[in-house]
Protein backbone atom coordinates (compact mmCIF):
# COMPACT_ATOMS: atom_id res chain seq x y z
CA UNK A 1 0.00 0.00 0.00
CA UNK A 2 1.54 3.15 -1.38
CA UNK A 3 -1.10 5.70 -0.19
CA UNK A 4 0.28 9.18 0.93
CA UNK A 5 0.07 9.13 4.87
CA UNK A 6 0.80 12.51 6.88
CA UNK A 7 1.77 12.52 10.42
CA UNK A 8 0.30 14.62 13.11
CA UNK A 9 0.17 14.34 16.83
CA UNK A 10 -3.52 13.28 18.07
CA UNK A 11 -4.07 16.73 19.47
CA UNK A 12 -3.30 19.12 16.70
CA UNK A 13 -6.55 17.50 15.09
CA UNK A 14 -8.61 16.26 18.08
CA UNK A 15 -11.60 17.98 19.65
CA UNK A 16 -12.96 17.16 22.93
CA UNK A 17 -15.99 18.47 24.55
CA UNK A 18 -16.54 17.11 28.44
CA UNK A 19 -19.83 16.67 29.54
CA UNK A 20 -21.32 18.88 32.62
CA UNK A 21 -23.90 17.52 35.27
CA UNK A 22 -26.94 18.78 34.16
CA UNK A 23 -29.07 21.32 36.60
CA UNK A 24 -32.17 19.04 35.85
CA UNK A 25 -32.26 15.42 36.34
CA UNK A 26 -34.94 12.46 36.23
CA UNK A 27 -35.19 9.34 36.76
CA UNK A 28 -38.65 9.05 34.30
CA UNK A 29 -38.37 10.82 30.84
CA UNK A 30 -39.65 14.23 31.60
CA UNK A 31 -40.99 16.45 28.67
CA UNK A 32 -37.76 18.20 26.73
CA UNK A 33 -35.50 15.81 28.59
CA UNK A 34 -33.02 13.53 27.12
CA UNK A 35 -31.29 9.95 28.03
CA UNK A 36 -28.31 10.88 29.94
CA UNK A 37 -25.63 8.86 29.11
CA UNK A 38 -23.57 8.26 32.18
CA UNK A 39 -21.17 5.29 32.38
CA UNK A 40 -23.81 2.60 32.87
CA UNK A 41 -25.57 3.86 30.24
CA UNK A 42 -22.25 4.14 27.74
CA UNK A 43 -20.79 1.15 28.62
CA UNK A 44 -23.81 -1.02 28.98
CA UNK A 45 -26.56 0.62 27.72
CA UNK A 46 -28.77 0.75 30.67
CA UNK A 47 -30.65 3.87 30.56
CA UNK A 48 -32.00 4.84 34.43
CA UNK A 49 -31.65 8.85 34.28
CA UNK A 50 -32.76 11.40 31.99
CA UNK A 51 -31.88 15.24 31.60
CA UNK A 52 -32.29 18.83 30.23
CA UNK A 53 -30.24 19.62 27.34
CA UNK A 54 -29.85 23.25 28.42
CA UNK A 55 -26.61 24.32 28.62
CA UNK A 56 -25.19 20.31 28.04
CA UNK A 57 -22.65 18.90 25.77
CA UNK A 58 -25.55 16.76 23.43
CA UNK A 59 -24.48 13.60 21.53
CA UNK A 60 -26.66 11.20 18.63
CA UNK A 61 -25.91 8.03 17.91
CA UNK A 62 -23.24 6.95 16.86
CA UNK A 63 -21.43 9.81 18.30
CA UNK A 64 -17.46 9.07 19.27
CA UNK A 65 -17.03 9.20 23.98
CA UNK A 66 -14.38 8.57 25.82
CA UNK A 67 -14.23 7.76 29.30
CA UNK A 68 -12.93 10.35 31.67
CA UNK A 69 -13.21 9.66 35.19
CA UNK A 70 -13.15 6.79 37.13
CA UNK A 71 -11.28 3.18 36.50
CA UNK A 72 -12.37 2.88 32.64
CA UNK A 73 -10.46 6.17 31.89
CA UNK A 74 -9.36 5.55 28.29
CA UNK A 75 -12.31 3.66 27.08
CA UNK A 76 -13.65 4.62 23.85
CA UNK A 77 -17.39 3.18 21.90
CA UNK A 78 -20.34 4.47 20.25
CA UNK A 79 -23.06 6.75 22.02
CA UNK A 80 -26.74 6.55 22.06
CA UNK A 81 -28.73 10.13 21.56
CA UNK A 82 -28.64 11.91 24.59
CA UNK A 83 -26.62 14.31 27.64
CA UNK A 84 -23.00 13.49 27.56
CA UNK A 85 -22.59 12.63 30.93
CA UNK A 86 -19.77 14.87 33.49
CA UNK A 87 -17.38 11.75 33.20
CA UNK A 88 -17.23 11.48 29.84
CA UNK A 89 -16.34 13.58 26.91
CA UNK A 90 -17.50 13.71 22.99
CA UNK A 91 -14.57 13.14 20.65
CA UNK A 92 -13.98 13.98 16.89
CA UNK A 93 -10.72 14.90 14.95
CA UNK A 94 -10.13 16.71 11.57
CA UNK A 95 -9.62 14.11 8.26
CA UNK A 96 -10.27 11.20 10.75
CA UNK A 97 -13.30 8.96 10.45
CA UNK A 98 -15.27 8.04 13.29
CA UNK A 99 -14.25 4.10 13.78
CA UNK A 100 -10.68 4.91 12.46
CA UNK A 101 -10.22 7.58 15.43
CA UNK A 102 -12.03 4.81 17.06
CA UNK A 103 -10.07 1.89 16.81
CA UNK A 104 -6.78 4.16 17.35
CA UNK A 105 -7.51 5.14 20.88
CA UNK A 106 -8.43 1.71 21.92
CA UNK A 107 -4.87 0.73 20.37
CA UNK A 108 -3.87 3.06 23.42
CA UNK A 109 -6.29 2.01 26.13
CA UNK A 110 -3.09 0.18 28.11
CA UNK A 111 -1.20 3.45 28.16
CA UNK A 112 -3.88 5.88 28.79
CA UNK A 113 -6.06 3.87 31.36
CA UNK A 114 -2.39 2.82 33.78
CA UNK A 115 -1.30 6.24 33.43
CA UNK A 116 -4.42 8.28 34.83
CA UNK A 117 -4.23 11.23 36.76
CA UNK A 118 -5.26 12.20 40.51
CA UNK A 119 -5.68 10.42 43.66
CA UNK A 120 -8.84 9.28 45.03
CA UNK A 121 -11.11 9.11 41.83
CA UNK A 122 -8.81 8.56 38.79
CA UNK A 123 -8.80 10.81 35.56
CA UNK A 124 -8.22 10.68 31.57
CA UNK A 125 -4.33 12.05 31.60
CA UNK A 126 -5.32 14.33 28.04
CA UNK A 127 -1.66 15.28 27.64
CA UNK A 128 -0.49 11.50 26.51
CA UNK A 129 -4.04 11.27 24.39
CA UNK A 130 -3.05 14.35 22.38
CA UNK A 131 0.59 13.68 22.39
CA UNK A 132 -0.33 10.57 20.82
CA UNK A 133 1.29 10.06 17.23
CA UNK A 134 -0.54 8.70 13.91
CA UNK A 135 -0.33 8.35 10.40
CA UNK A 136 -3.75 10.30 8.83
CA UNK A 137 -4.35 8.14 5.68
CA UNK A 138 -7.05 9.12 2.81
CA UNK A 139 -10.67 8.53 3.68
CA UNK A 140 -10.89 5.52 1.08
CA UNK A 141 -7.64 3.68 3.21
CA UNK A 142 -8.96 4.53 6.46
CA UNK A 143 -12.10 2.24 5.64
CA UNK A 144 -10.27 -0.11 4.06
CA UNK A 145 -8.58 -0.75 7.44
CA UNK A 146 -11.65 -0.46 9.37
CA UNK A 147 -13.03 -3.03 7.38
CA UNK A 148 -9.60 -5.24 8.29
CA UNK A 149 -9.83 -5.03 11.58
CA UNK A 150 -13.23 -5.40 12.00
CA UNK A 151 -13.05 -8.74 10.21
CA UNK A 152 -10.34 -9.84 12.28
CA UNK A 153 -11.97 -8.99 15.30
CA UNK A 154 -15.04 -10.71 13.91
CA UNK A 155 -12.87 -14.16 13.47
CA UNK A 156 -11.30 -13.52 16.90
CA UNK A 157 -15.18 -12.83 18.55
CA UNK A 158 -16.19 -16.72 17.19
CA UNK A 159 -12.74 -17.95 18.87
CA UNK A 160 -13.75 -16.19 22.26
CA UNK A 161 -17.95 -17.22 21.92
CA UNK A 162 -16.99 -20.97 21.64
CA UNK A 163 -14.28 -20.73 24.79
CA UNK A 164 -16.81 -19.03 26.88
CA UNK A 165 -19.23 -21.51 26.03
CA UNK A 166 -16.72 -24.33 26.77
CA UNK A 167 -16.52 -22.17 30.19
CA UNK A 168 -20.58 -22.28 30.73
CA UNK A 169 -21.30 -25.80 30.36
CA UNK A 170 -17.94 -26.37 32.86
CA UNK A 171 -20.53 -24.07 35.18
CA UNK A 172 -22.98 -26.71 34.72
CA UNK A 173 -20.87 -29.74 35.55
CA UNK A 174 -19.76 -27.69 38.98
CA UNK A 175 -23.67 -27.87 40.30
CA UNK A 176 -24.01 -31.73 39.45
CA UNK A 177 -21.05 -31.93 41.92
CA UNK A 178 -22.45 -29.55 44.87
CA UNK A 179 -26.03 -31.83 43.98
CA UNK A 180 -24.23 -35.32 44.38
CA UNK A 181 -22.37 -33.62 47.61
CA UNK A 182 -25.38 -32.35 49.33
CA UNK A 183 -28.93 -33.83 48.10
CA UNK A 184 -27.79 -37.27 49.31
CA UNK A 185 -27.45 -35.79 53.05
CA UNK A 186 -28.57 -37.46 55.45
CA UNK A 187 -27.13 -34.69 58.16
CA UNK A 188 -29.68 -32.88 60.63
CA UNK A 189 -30.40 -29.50 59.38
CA UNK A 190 -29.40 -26.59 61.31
CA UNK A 191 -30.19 -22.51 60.88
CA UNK A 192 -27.41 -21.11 59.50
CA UNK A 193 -27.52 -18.29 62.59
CA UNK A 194 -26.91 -21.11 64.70
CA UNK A 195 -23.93 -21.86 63.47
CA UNK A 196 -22.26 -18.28 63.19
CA UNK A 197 -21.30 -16.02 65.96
CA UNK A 198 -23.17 -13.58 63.27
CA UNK A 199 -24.10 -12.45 60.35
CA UNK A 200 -24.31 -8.98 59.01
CA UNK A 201 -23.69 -7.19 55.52
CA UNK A 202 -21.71 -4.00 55.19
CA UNK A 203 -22.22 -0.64 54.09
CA UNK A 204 -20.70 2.24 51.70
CA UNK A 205 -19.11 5.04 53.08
CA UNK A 206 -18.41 8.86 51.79
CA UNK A 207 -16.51 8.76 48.42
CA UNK A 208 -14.51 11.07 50.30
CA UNK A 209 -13.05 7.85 52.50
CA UNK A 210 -12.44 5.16 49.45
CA UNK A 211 -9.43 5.70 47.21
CA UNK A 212 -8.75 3.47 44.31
CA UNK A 213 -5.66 1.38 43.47
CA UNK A 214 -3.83 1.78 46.82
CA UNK A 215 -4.83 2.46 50.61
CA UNK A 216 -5.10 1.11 54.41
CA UNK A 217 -7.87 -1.10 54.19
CA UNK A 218 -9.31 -3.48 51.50
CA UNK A 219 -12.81 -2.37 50.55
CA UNK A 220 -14.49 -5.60 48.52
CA UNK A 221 -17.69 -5.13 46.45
CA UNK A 222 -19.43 -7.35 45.08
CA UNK A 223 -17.54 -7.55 41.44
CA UNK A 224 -14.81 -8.78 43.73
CA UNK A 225 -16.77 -11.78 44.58
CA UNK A 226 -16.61 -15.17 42.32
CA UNK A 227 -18.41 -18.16 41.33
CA UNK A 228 -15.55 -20.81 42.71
CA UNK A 229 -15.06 -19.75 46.53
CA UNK A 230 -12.20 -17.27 45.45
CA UNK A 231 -12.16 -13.24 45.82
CA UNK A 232 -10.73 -11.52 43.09
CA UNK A 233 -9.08 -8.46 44.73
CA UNK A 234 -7.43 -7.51 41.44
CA UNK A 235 -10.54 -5.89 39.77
CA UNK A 236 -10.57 -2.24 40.51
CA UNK A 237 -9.36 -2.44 43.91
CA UNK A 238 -10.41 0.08 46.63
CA UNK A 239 -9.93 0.81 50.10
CA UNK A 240 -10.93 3.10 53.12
CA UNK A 241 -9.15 4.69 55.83
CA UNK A 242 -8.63 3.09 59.16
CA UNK A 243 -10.74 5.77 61.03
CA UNK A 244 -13.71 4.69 58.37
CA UNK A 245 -12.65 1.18 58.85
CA UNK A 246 -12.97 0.96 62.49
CA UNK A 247 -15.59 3.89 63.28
CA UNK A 248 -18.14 4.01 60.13
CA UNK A 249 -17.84 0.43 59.26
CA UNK A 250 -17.03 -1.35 62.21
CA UNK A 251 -19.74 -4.24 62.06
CA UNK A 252 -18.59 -5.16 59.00
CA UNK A 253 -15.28 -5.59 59.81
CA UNK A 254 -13.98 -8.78 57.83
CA UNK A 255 -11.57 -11.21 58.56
CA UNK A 256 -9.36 -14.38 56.39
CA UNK A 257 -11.71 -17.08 56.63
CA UNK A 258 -15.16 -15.31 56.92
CA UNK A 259 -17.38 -16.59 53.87
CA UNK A 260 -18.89 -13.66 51.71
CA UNK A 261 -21.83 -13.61 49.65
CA UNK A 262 -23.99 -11.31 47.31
CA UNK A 263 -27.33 -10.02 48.46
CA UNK A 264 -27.96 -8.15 45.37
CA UNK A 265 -28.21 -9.12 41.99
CA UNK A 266 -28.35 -11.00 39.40
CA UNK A 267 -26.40 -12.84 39.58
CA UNK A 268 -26.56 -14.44 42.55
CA UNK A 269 -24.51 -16.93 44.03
CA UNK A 270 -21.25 -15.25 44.38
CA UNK A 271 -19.55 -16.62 47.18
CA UNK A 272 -16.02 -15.67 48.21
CA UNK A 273 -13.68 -17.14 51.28
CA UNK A 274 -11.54 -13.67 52.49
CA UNK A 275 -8.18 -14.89 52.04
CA UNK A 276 -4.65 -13.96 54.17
CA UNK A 277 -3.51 -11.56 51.87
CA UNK A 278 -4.42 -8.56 54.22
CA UNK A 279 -5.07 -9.04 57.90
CA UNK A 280 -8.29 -7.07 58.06
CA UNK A 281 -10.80 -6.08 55.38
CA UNK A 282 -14.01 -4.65 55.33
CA UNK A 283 -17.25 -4.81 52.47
CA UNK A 284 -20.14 -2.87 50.88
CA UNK A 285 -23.98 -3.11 51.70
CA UNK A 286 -24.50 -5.44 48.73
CA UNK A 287 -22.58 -8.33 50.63
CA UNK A 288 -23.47 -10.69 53.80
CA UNK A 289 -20.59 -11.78 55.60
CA UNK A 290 -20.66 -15.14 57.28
CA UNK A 291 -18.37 -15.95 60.25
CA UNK A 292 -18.23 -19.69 61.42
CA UNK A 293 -18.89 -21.20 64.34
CA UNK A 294 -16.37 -24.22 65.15
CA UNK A 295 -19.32 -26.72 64.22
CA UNK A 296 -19.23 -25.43 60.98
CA UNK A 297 -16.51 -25.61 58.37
CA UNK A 298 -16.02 -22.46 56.28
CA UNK A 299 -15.80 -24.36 53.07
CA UNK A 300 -18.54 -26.61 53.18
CA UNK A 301 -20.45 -23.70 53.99
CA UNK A 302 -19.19 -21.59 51.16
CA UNK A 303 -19.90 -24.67 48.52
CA UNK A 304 -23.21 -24.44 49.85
CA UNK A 305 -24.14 -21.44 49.15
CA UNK A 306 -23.02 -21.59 45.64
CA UNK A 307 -24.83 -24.40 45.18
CA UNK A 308 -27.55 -23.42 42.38
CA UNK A 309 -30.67 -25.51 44.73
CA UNK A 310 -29.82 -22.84 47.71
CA UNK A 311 -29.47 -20.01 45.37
CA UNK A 312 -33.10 -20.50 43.87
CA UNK A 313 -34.69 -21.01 47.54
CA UNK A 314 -32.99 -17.98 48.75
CA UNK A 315 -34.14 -15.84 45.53
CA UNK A 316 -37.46 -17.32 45.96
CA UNK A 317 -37.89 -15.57 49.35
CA UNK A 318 -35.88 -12.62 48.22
CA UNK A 319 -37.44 -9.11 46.83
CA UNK A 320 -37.54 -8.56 43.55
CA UNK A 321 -37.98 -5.74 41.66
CA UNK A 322 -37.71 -4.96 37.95
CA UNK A 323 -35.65 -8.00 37.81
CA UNK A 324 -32.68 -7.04 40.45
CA UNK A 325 -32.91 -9.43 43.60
CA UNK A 326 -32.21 -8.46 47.31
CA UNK A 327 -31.63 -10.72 49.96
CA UNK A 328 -32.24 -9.46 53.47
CA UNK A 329 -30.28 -10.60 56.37
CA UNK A 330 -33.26 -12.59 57.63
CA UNK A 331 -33.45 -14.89 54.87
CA UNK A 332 -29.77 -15.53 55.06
CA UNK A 333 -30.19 -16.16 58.87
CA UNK A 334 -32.94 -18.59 58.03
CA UNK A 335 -31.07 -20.55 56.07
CA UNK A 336 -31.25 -24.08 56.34
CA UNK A 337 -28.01 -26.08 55.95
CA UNK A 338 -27.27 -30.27 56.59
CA UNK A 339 -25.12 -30.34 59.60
CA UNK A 340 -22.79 -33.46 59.85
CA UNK A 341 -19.32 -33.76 61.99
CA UNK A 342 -16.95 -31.35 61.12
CA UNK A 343 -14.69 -34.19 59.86
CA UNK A 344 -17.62 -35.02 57.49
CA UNK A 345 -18.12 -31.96 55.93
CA UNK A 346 -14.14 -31.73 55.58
CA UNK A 347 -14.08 -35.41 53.81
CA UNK A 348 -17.54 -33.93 52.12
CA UNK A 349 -15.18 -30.83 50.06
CA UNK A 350 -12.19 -33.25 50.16
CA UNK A 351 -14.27 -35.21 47.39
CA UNK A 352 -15.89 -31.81 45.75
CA UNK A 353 -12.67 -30.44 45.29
CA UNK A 354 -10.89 -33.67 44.31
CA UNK A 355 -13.58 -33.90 41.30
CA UNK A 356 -13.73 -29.92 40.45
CA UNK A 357 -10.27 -30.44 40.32
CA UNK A 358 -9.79 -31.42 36.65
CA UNK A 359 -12.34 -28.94 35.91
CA UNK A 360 -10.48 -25.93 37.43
CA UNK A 361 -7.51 -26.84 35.07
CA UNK A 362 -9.88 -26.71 31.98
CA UNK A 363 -10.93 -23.24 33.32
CA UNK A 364 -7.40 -22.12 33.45
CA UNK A 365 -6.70 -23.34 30.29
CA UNK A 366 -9.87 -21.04 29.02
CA UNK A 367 -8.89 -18.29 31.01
CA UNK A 368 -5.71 -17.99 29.78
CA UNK A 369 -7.07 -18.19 26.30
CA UNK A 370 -9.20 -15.34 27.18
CA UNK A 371 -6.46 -13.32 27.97
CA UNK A 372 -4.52 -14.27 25.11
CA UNK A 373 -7.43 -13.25 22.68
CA UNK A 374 -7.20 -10.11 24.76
CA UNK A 375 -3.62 -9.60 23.40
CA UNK A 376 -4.15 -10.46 20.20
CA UNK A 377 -6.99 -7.72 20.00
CA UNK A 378 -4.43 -5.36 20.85
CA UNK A 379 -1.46 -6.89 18.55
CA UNK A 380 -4.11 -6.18 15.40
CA UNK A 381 -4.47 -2.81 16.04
CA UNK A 382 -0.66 -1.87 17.09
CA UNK A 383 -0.46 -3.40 13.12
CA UNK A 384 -3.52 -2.07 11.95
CA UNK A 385 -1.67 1.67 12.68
CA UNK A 386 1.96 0.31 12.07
CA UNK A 387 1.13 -0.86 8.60
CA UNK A 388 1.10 -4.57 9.14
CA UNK A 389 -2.76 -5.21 9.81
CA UNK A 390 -3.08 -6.89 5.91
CA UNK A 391 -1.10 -10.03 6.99
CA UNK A 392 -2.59 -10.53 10.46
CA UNK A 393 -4.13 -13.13 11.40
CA UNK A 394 -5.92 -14.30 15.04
CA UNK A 395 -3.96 -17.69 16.48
């Protein structure tokens, strides 16, 4: 390809316009009033507020945002017609087409989104956007790599559908396990407050307290919470203060070995064991927090509640309301669980670990494919804007 490409740095060509919080909000669409897209409704396009254009940055579909503020700094998609929300901003540049500008920036998500500004709530560091170098191409080459990409991506998309379907029906094999381990009980069944000195959920304290990345305490939510007993502390990690910690928050003061569950969802059936890694933790209003009585072994206990039979009991008793779950603290108390020797329910996860076992390396294996596909997303547009996208090909 011979075409004449000129050079520019992003920001000689780039406009940006931020959003602003809007003086009049709803939460029903109000007469004059738009969708507000905020960074549920950008990034998933769940629509819960609505706004006055006056005096707003206004976007249509289609429209190029980027994410601002907050962990996803750097991320870049299509908008819906609406209010620009105050975290994000509307992006165009001069001789650039939309999904070419596009696909650029998300070539430098890594860089932009480690290297945010600010403590507390993280921003978009601008400078190294608009520093930013790239070859401008004519119109007619710009699609043509658009169009290379995208079918690359599309070929790369089947790859990742089939391994996450591979990863579902593992799901499924996991709750015939926890069904041969508990349905053929025989145990006396016990409240589940009877067995722990208690059992409380947390709460969420002043933004002002939680700072993200680094800090004194570990703060978990519930997107820190898994499906196989572990917690995830490496997604979007925050923490709170020690005075919060021990003052604001003190019931819900957690501990390695307390078993951790979500009471609000879908999904449900997230159930976490608070590992060593810090000595103290603490967790938001959105999780129960289970501490064991000797008679009761933490992981038995945690297998049960991810098994899919207590999940739909505890839902059944749950509220629901336009399809998001809440479990109160009552139903969790009133949980019934079989109850045999603790040396039972030890040989009991001895054998449900012993089988998961061999699925938990298949997992892996996906994972790691995942993650791989991940990389190879970003390997086709480093070439896609180096020149080398024609010859690549997904492995």
């Amino acid at each position: 390809m011979n075409s004449k490409r000129t050079e520019y740095e992003l920001g000689t060509i780039l406009h940006m316009e931020k959003g602003k919080k809007p003086k009049k909000q709803s939460t029903e669409m109000a007469d004059g009033f738009l969708p507000y897209v905020d960074i549920k409704a950008f990034e998933k396009g769940i629509v819960d507020r609505y706004a006055s254009p006056e005096k707003c940055v206004l976007c249509d579909d289609g429209d190029l945002l980027i994410v601002c503020d907050g962990s996803r700094s750097g991320l870049t998609g299509r908008s819906i017609k609406g209010v620009v929300g105050s975290t994000l901003s509307k992006i165009s540049a001069d001789g650039l087409t939309t999904e070419y500008l596009r696909y650029f920036i998300q070539s430098k998500y890594t860089l932009l989104n480690t290297q945010k500004k600010g403590t507390g709530t993280p921003h978009l560091n601008v400078q190294i956007l608009k520093q930013s170098k790239l070859s401008v191409p004519p119109l007619l080459e710009q699609e043509r790599i658009v169009a290379r990409i995208e079918e690359l991506f599309s070929e790369l998309d089947k790859a990742v559908e089939t391994l996450k379907t591979t990863k579902q029906q593992l799901a499924v094999y996991r709750q015939v396990v926890l069904k041969e381990a508990f349905d053929s009980s025989n145990a006396p069944y016990s409240r589940l407050e009877d067995l722990c000195f208690f059992i409380t959920k947390g709460t969420t304290p002043p933004k002002a307290t939680m700072t993200s990345g680094v800090g004194e305490i570990p703060f978990i939510k519930v997107y820190n919470l898994t499906f196989d007993n572990t917690l995830d502390f490496s997604i979007d990690p925050t923490f709170v203060n020690k005075d919060t910690h021990t003052k604001f928050l003190e019931r819900s003061v957690t501990y390695p070995g307390d078993v951790l569950m979500n009471i609000v969802g879908p999904p449900m059936g997230k159930v976490s064991i608070v590992p060593e890694l810090y000595p103290e933790w603490n967790i938001n209003q959105a999780i129960a927090r289970f501490r064991c009585l000797n008679e009761l072994y933490n992981k038995y206990l945690a297998y049960f509640l991810g098994y899919s039979d207590t999940v739909d009991k505890m839902k059944s008793k749950a509220k629901a309301t336009a399809g998001q779950f809440n479990l109160t603290l009552k139903i969790c108390r009133d949980i019934q669980i079989p109850v045999p020797s603790t040396k039972e329910q030890k040989r009991i996860v001895f054998e449900i670990e012993a089988k998961l076992s061999q699925q938990q390396k298949i997992v892996d294996i996906i994972n790691l494919a995942l993650q791989q596909a991940e990389a190879m997303r970003q390997s086709i547009l480093k070439q896609a804007f180096e020149g080398g996208c024609e010859n690549a090909k997904p492995k």
